[in-house]
Protein backbone atom coordinates (compact mmCIF):
# COMPACT_ATOMS: atom_id res chain seq x y z
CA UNK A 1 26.74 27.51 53.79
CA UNK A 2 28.87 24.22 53.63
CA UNK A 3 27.56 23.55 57.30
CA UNK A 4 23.77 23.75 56.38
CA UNK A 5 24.11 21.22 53.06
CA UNK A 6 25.78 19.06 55.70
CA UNK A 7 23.10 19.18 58.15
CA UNK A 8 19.82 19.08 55.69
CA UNK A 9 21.19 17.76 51.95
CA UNK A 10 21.63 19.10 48.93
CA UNK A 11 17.39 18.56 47.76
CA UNK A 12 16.40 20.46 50.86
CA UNK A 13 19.23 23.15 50.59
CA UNK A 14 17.40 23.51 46.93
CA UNK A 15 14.23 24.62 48.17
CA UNK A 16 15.55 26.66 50.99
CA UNK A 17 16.88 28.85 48.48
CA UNK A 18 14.24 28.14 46.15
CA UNK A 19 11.85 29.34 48.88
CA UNK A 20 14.63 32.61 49.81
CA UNK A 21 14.13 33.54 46.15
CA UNK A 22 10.43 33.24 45.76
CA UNK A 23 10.42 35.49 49.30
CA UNK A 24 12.46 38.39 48.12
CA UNK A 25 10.79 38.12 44.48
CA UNK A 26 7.55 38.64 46.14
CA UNK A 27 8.75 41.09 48.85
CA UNK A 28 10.12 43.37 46.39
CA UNK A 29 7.82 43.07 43.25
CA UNK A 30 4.99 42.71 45.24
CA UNK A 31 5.09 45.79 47.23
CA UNK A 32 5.82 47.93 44.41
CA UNK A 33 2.71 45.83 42.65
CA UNK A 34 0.51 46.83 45.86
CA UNK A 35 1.40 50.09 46.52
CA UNK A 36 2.27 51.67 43.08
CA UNK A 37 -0.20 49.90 40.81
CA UNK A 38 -2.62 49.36 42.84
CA UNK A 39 -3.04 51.55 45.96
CA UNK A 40 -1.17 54.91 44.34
CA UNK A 41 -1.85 54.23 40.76
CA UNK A 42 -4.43 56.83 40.36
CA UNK A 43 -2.50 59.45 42.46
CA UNK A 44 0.67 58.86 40.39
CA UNK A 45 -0.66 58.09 36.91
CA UNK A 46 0.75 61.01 35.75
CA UNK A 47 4.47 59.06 36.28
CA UNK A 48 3.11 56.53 34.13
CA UNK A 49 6.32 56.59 31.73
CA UNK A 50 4.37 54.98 28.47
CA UNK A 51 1.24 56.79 29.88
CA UNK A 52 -0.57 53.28 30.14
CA UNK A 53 0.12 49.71 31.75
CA UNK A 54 0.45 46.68 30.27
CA UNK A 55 -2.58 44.21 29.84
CA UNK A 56 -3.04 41.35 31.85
CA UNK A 57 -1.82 38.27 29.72
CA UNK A 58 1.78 40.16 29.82
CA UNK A 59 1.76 39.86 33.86
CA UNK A 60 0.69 36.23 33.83
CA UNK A 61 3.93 35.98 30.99
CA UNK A 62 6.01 37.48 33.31
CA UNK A 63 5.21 35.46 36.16
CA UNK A 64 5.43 32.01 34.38
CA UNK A 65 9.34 33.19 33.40
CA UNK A 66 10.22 34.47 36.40
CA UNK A 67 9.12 30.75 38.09
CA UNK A 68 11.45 29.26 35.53
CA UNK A 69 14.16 31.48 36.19
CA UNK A 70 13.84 31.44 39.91
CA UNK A 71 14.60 27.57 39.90
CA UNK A 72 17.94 28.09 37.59
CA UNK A 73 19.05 30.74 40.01
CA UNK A 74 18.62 28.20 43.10
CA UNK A 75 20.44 25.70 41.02
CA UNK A 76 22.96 28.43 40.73
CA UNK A 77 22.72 28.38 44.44
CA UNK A 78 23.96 24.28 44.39
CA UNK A 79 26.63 25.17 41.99
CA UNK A 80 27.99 27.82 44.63
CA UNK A 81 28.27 25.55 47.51
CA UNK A 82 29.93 22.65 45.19
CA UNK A 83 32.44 24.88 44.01
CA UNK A 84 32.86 26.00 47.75
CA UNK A 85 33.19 22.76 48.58
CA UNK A 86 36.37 21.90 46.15
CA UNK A 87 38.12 24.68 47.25
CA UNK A 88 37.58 26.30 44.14
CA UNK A 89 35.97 29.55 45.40
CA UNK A 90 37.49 32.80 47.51
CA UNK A 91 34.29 32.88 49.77
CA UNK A 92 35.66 33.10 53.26
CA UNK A 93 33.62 32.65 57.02
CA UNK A 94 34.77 34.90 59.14
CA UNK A 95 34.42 38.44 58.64
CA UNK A 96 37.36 39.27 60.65
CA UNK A 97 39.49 37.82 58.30
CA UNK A 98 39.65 40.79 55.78
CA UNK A 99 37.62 42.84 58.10
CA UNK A 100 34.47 45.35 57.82
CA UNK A 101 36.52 47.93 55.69
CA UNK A 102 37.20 45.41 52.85
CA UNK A 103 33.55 43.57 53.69
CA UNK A 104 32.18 46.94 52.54
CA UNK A 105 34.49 47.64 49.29
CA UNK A 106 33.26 44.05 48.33
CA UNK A 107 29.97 44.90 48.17
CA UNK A 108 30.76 47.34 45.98
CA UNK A 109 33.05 45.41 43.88
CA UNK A 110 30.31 43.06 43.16
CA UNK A 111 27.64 45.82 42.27
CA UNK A 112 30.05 47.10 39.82
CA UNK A 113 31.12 44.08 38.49
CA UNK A 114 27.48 43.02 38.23
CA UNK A 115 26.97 46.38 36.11
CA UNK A 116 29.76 45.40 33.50
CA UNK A 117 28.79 41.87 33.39
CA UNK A 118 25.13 42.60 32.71
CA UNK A 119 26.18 45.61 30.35
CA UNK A 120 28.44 43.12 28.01
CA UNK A 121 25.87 39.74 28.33
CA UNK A 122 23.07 42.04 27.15
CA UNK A 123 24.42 43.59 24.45
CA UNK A 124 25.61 40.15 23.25
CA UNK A 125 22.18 39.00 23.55
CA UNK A 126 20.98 41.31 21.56
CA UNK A 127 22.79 40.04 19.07
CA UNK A 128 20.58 38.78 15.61
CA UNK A 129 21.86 35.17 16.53
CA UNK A 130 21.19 35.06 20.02
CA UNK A 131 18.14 37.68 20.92
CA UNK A 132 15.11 35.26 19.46
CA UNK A 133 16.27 32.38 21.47
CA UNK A 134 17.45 34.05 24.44
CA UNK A 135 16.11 37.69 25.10
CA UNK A 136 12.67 38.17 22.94
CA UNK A 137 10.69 35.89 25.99
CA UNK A 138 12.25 39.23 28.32
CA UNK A 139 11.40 42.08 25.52
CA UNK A 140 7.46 40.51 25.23
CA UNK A 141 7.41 43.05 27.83
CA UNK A 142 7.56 46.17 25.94
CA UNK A 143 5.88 47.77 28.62
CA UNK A 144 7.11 46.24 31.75
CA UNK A 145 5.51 45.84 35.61
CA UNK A 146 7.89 44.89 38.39
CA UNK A 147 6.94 40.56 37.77
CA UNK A 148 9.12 41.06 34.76
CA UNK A 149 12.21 41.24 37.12
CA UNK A 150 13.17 37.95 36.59
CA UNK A 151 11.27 37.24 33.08
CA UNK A 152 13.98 35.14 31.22
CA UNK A 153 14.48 32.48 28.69
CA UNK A 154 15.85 29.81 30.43
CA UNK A 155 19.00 30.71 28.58
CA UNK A 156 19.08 33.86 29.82
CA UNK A 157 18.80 32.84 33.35
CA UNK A 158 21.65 31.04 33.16
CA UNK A 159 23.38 33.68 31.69
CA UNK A 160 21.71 35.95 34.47
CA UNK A 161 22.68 33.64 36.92
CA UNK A 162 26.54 33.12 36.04
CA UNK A 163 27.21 36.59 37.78
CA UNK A 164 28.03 35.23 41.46
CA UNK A 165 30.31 31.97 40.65
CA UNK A 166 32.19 33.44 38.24
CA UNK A 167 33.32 36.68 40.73
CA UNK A 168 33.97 34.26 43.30
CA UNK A 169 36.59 32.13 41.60
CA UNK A 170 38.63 35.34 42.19
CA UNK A 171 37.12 38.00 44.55
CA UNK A 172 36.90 36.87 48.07
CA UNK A 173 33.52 37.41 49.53
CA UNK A 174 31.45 36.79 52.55
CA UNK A 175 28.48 35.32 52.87
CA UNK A 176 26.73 39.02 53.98
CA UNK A 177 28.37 40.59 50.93
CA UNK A 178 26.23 38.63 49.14
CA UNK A 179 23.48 39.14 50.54
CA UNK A 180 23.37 42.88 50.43
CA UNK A 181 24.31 42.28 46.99
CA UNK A 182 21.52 40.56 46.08
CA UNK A 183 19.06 42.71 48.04
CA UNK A 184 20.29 45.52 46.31
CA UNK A 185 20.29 44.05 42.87
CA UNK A 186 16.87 42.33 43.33
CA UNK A 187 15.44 46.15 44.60
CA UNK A 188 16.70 47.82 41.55
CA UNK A 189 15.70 45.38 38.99
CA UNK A 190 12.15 45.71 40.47
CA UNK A 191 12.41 49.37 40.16
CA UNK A 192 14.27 49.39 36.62
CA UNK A 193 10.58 47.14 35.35
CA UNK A 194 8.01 49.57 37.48
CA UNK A 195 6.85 51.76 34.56
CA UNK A 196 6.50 54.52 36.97
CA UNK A 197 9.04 57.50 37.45
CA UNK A 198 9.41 58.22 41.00
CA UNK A 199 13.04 59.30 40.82
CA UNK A 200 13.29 63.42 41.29
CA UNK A 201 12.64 65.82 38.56
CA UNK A 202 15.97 67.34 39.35
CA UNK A 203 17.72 63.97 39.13
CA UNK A 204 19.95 64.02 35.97
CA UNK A 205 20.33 67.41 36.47
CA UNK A 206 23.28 66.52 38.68
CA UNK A 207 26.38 65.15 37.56
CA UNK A 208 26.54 62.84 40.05
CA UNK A 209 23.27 61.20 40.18
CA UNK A 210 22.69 60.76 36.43
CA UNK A 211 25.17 58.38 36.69
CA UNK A 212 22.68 56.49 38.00
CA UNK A 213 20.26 54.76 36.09
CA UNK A 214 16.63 55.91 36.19
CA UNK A 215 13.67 53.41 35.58
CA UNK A 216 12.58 55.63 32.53
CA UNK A 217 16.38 54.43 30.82
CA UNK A 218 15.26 51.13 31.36
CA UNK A 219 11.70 51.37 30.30
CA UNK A 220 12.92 52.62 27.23
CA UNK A 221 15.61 49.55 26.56
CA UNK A 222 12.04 47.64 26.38
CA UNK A 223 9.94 50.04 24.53
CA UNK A 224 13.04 50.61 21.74
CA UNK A 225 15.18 47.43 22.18
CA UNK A 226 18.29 48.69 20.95
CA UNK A 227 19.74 51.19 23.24
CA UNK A 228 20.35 51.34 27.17
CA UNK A 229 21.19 48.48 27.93
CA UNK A 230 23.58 49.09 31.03
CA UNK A 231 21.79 47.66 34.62
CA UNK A 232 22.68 50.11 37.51
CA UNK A 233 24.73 52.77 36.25
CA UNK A 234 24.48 55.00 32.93
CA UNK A 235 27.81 54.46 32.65
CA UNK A 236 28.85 51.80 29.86
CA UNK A 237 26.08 53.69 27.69
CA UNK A 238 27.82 56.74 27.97
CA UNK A 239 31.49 54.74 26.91
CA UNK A 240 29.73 52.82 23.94
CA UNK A 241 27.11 55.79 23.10
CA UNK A 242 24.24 53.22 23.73
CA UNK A 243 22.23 55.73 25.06
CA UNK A 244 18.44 56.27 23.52
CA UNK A 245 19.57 60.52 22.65
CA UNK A 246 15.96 61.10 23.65
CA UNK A 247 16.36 59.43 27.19
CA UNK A 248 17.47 62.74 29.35
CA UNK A 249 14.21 64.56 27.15
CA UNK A 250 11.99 61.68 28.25
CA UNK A 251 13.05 61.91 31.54
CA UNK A 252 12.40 65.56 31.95
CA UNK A 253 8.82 65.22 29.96
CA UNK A 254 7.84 62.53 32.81
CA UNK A 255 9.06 63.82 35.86
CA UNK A 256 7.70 67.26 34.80
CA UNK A 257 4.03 66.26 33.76
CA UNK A 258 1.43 67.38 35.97
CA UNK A 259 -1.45 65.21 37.84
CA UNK A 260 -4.02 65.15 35.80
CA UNK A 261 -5.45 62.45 33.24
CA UNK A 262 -3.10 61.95 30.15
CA UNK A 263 -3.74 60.76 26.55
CA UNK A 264 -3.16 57.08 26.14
CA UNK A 265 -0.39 56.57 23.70
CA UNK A 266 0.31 52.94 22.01
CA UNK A 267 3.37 50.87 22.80
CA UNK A 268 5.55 50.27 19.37
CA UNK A 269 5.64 46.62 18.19
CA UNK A 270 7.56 46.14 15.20
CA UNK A 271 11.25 45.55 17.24
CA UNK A 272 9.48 42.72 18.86
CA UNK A 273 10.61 40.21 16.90
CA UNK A 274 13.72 41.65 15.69
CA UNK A 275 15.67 43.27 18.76
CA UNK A 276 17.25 46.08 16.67
């Protein structure tokens, strides 16, 4: 990391990650875009989870955001290697130096750590102070596509992006960690915004899996506002009883429609402006 600001400068080291971002942005939101909206849509219009898609203007919305936000994250990117750089961080080179074991419980530490710092930041952003000047540019998207991944106030972003140097002023992590870590968070905030159920009817039937997060809990955080709010896991909804009490009947109605055309049904408006 250090070695490559040496090499190209800080401006260029910028837009490599600027570039990075934009690449798994459009990897990840734009093959769910292609295949799910667009190739599949009529095949799986019954998953539909508001039973319609959003209009166009909301898409071009989301995409202006997410440009916004993707520069604050590479600026996040700057921050990481400064803080690296005076010794202020626990990101370490080698792998062999706390070995694959501990390379793999990182990964995990971060996920989870992720999941309690979104959990906590959103909530507070939902706040009556906050959610008009930080969160209401994310909730125009009352019915989300997968561009809204990264949809923020630039407020937000910052807030979004805050996750990675704060856990590495005291978890030591590698430089692959990370990466996996962002992967996986980038996949499952596409999938959390695709409108489309494609998890298993059967899947919070088990005790395990319901522990994880469908998109339908996070499709209805936009359509309602004030409940689910948790990232990855359904677990700091269960602890705070944040969760919609209709979100394991929605889930079941989805997964068990069958394909065939389905009544158009509006998308509620009057929590846009309030957040509760």
């Amino acid at each position: 990391m250090n070695e490559i600001v040496d090499q190209i400068g800080y401006t260029a080291y910028y837009f490599l990650t600027l570039g990075m971002l934009w690449f798994r942005y459009i990897l990840m939101a734009g093959i769910a875009y292609v295949f799910i909206w667009m190739i599949f849509k009529d095949k799986l219009k019954h998953k539909i989870i508001q039973n319609k898609l959003p209009e166009k203007d909301k898409i071009s919305h989301e995409l202006k955001y997410s440009a916004i936000s993707l520069a604050i994250f590479a600026a996040s990117g700057i921050l990481v290697v400064l803080m690296k750089k005076a010794g202020w961080t626990f990101i370490y080179d080698k792998v062999e130096d706390y070995g694959v074991p501990y390379l793999l419980f990182s990964i995990v530490a971060l996920i989870f750590l992720h999941d309690t710092y979104f959990y906590w930041t959103h909530r507070l952003m939902h706040h009556p102070l906050l959610f008009k000047r930080m969160h209401l540019v994310h909730h125009k998207s009352t019915n989300p596509s997968p561009w809204a991944a990264f949809s923020f106030h630039p407020y937000e972003a910052v807030v979004e992006a805050g996750i990675v140097p704060l856990v590495i002023l005291f978890l030591p992590v590698h430089t692959t960690a990370l990466i996996v870590f962002f992967f996986y968070s980038n996949f499952l905030n596409v999938l959390g915004h695709l409108s489309f159920e494609l998890f298993p009817k059967g899947f919070i039937e088990n005790r395990i899996l319901r522990l994880h997060n469908s998109t339908t809990h996070h499709n209805m955080h936009h359509k309602y506002f004030n409940c689910n709010y948790s990232l990855y896991f359904n677990i700091w909804d269960r602890i705070m009883g944040t969760n919609h009490e209709k979100y394991f009947d929605t889930f079941r109605e989805v997964t068990n429609r069958e394909p065939e055309v389905i009544e158009d049904v509006g998308t509620p408006t009057s929590a846009i402006t309030t957040g509760v």
